[in-house]
Protein backbone atom coordinates (compact mmCIF):
# COMPACT_ATOMS: atom_id res chain seq x y z
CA UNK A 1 89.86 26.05 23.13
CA UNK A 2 88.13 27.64 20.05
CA UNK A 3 86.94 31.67 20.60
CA UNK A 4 83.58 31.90 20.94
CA UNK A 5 82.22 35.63 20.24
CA UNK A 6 78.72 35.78 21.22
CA UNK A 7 76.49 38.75 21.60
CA UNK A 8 76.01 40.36 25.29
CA UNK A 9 72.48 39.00 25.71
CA UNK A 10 70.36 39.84 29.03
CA UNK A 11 68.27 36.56 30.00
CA UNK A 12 64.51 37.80 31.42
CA UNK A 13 64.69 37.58 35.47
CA UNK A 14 62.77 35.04 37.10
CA UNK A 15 61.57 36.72 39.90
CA UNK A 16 61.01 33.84 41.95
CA UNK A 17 64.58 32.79 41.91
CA UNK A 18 66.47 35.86 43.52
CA UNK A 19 65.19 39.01 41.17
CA UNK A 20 66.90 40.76 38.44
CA UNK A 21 70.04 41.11 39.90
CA UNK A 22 70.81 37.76 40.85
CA UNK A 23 69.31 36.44 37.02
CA UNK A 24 71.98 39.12 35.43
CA UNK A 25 74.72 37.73 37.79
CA UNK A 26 74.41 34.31 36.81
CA UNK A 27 73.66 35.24 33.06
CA UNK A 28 77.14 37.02 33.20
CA UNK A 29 78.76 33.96 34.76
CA UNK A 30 77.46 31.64 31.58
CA UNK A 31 78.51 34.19 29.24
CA UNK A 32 81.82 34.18 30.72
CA UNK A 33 81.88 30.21 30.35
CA UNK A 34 81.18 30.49 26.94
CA UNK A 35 83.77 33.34 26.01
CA UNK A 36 86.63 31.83 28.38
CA UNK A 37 89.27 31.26 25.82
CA UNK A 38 89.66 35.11 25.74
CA UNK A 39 92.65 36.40 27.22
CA UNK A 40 92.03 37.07 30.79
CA UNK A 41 91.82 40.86 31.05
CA UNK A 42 89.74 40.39 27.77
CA UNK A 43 87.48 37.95 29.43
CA UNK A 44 87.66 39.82 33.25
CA UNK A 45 86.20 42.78 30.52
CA UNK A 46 83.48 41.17 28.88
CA UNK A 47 81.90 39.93 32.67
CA UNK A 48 82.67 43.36 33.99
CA UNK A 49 80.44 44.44 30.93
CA UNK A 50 77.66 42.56 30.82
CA UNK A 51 74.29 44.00 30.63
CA UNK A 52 75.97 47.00 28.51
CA UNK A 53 73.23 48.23 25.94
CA UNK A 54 73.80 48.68 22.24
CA UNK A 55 75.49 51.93 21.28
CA UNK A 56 72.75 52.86 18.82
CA UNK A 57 72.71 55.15 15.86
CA UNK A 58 69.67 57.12 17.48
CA UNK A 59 71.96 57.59 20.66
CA UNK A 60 74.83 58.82 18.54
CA UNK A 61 72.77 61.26 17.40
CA UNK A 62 71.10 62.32 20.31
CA UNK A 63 73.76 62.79 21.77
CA UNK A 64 76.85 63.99 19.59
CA UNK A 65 78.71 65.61 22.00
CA UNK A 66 79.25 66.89 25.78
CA UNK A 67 77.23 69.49 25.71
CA UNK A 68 74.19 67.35 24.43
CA UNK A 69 74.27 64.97 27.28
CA UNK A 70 75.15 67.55 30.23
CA UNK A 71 71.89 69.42 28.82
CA UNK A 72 69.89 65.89 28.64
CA UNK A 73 71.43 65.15 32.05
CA UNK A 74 71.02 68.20 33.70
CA UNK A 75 67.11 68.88 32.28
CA UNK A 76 64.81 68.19 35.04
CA UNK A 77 67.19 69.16 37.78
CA UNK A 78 66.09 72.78 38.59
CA UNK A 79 68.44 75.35 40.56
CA UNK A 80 69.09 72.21 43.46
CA UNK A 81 71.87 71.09 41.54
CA UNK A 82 73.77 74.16 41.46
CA UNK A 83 72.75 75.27 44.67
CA UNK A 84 73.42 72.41 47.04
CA UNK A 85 76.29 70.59 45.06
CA UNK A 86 79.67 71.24 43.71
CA UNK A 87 81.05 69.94 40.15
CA UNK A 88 83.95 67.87 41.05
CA UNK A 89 87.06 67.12 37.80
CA UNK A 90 85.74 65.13 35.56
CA UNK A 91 87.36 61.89 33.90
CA UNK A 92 86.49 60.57 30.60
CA UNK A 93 84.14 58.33 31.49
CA UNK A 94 81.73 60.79 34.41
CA UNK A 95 81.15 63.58 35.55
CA UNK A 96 80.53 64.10 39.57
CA UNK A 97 79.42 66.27 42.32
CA UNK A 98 79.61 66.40 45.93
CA UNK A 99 77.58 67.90 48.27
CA UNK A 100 78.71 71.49 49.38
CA UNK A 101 80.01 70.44 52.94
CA UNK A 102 80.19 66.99 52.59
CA UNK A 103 82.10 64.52 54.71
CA UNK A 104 84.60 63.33 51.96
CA UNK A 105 84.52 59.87 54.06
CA UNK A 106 83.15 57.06 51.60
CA UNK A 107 81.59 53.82 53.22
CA UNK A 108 79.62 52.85 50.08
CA UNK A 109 77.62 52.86 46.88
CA UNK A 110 74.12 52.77 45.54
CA UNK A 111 73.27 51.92 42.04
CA UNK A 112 70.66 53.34 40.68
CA UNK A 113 70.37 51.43 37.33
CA UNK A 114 67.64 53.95 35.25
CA UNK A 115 67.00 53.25 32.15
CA UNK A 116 68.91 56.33 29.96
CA UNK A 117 65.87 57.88 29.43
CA UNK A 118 65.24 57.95 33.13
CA UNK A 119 68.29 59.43 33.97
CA UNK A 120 67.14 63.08 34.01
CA UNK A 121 64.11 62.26 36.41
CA UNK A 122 66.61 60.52 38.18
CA UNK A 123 69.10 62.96 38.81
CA UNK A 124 67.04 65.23 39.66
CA UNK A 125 65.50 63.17 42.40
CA UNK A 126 69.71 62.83 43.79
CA UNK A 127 70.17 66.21 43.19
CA UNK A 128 67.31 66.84 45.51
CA UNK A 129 68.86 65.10 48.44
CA UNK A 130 71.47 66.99 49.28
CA UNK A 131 70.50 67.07 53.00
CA UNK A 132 69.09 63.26 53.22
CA UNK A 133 71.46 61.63 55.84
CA UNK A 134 75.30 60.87 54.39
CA UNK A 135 74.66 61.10 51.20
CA UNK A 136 78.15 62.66 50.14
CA UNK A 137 78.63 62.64 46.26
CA UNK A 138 77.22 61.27 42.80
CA UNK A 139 78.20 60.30 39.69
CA UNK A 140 76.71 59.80 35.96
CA UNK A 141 78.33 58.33 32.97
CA UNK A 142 79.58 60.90 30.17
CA UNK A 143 78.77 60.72 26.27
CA UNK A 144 76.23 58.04 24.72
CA UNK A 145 78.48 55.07 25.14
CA UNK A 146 79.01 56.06 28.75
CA UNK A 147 75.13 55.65 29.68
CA UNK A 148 74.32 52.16 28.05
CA UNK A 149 76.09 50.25 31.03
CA UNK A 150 74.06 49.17 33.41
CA UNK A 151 75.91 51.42 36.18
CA UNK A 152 75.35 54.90 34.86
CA UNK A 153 74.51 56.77 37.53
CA UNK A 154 76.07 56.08 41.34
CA UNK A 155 75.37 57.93 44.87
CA UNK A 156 78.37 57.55 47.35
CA UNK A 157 77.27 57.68 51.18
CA UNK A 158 79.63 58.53 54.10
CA UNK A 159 78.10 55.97 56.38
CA UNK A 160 77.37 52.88 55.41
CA UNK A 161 74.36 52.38 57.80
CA UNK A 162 72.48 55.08 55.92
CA UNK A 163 72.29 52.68 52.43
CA UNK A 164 69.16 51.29 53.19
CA UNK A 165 67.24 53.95 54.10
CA UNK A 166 68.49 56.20 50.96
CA UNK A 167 67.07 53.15 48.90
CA UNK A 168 64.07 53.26 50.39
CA UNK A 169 63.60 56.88 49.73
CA UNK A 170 65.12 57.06 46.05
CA UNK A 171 62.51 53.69 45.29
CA UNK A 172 59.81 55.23 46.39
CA UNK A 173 60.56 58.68 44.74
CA UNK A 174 61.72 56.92 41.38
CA UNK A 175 58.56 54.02 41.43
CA UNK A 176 57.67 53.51 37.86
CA UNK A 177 60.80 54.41 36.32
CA UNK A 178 62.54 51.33 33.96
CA UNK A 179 65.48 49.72 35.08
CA UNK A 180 67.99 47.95 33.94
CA UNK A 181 69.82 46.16 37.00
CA UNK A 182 74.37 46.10 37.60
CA UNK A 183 75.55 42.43 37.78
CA UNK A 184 77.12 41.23 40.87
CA UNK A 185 75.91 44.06 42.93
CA UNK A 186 73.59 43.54 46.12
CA UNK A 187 69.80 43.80 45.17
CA UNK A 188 68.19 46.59 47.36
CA UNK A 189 64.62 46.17 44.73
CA UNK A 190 63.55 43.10 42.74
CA UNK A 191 63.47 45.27 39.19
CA UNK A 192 67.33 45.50 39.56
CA UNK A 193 66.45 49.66 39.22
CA UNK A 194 68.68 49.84 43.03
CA UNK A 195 71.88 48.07 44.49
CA UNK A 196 75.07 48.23 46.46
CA UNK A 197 78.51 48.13 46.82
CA UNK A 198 80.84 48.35 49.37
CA UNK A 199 84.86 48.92 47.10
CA UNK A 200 87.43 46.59 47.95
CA UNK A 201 89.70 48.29 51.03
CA UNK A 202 92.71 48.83 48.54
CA UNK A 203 90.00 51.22 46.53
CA UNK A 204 90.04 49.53 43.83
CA UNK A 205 86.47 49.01 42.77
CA UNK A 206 84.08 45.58 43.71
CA UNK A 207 82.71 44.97 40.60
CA UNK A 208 86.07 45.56 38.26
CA UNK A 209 87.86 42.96 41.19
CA UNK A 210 85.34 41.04 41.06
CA UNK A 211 85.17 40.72 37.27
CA UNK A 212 88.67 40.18 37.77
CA UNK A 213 88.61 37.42 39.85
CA UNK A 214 86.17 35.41 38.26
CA UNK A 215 87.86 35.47 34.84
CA UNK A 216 91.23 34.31 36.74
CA UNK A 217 88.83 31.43 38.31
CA UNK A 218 87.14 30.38 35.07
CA UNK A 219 91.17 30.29 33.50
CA UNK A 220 92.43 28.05 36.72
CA UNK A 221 89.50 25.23 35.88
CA UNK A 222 90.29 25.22 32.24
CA UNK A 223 93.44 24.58 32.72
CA UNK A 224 92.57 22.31 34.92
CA UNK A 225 89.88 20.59 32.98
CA UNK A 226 87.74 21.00 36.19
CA UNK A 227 84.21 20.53 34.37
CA UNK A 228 81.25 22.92 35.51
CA UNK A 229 83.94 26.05 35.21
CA UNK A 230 81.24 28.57 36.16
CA UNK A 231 80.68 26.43 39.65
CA UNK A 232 84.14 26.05 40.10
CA UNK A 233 84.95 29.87 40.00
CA UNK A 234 81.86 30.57 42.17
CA UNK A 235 83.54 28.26 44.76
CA UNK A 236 86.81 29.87 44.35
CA UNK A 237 85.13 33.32 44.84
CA UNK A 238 83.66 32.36 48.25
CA UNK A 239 87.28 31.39 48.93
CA UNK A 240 88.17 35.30 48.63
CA UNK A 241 85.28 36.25 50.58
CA UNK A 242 82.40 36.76 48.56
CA UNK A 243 78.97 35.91 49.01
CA UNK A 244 77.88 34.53 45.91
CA UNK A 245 74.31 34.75 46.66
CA UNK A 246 74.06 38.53 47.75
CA UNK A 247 77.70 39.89 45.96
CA UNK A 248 78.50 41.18 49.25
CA UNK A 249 81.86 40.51 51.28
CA UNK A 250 80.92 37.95 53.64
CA UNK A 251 81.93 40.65 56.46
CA UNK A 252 78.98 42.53 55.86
């Protein structure tokens, strides 16, 4: 097979056939079809980063260093953020807080996919929550690369019971902000702005394993000259115990 290199392109949602989420999810699938004849941790990459937006000029300037984006982060937040949460170590890639008495139990994940220049109304709406039910910890991506994916900013919940109800609360707090929707996460709004994840039991996380799994499928029907690749890795997915229509494990 001959590399392909094309762009990371977002198709428009149909709403009528599943909502943003489910639109990106198959949009990443094609792309990964077309760009197949990577390597497969190249090609497990490219799925896992689908929906990434352009590192811009404009954002490189806005935000040239850490300082910049903790103040851009940070700016609508007030003294809640500081008072009711703790800055945890950061990594390269986010920084995080907990909750000051948190559980450190971890039964799941909500997405909320903000467009960048939402994220400072948004994290101030988190940051807000400190007592809402389980909520436990947050995160939001570091430096102006970090906040183009799709999955910049992510609230971690002790119990996973209390998911929908935090959705309902952050959706209705957040209305009218853009969004940008995570692939092959479950849809908890049509826009794609919130979603969930439960992380595979080993920790490692569901959408890298799941990125990784469907560029091992895609590899298996080349080789196999299965045609319909995409359809033959979705297949293969339900085989590990995914449900292909919501991203969930089929035990939830």
């Amino acid at each position: 097979m001959t590399e392909v290199e094309p762009s990371l392109t977002v198709d428009d949602p149909d709403p009528a056939d599943g909502g943003r989420i489910a639109e990106l999810s198959r949009s990443a699938l094609r792309y990964g079809e077309r760009v197949m004849a990577l390597p497969e941790p190249r090609l497990a990459g490219r799925i896992y980063d689908f929906g990434r937006r352009p590192l811009t000029d404009r954002l490189r300037r806005q935000f040239p260093d850490a300082a910049a984006m903790s103040a851009f982060v940070e700016s609508s937040c007030g003294p809640a953020l500081r008072r009711d949460w703790h800055e945890l170590p950061g990594t390269p890639h986010w920084r995080r807080w907990a909750v000051v008495g948190a559980s450190s139990r971890i039964e799941g994940k909500l997405y909320v996919s903000v467009a960048p220049e939402a994220l400072p109304e948004a994290v101030a709406t988190i940051a807000a929550l400190a007592r809402a039910p389980s909520i436990a910890a947050f995160k939001v991506a570091a430096g102006a690369a970090g906040i183009c994916r799709p999955d910049r900013l992510v609230v971690y919940v002790s119990a996973f019971e209390d998911l929908p109800n935090l959705g309902t609360l952050l959706r209705g707090r957040l209305a009218g902000c853009p969004a940008d929707g995570v692939p092959f996460t479950a849809a908890l709004t049509p826009d794609g702005m919130l979603s969930w994840a439960v992380d595979r039991p080993s920790g490692a996380s569901w959408r890298q394993w799941l990125a990784g799994r469907l560029a091992q499928h895609l590899h298996a029907a080349a080789d196999a000259g299965v045609p319909g690749p995409g359809r033959f890795a979705l297949d293969r997915l339900g085989l590990d115990g995914v449900d292909t229509v919501r991203w969930t494990p089929v035990m939830v």
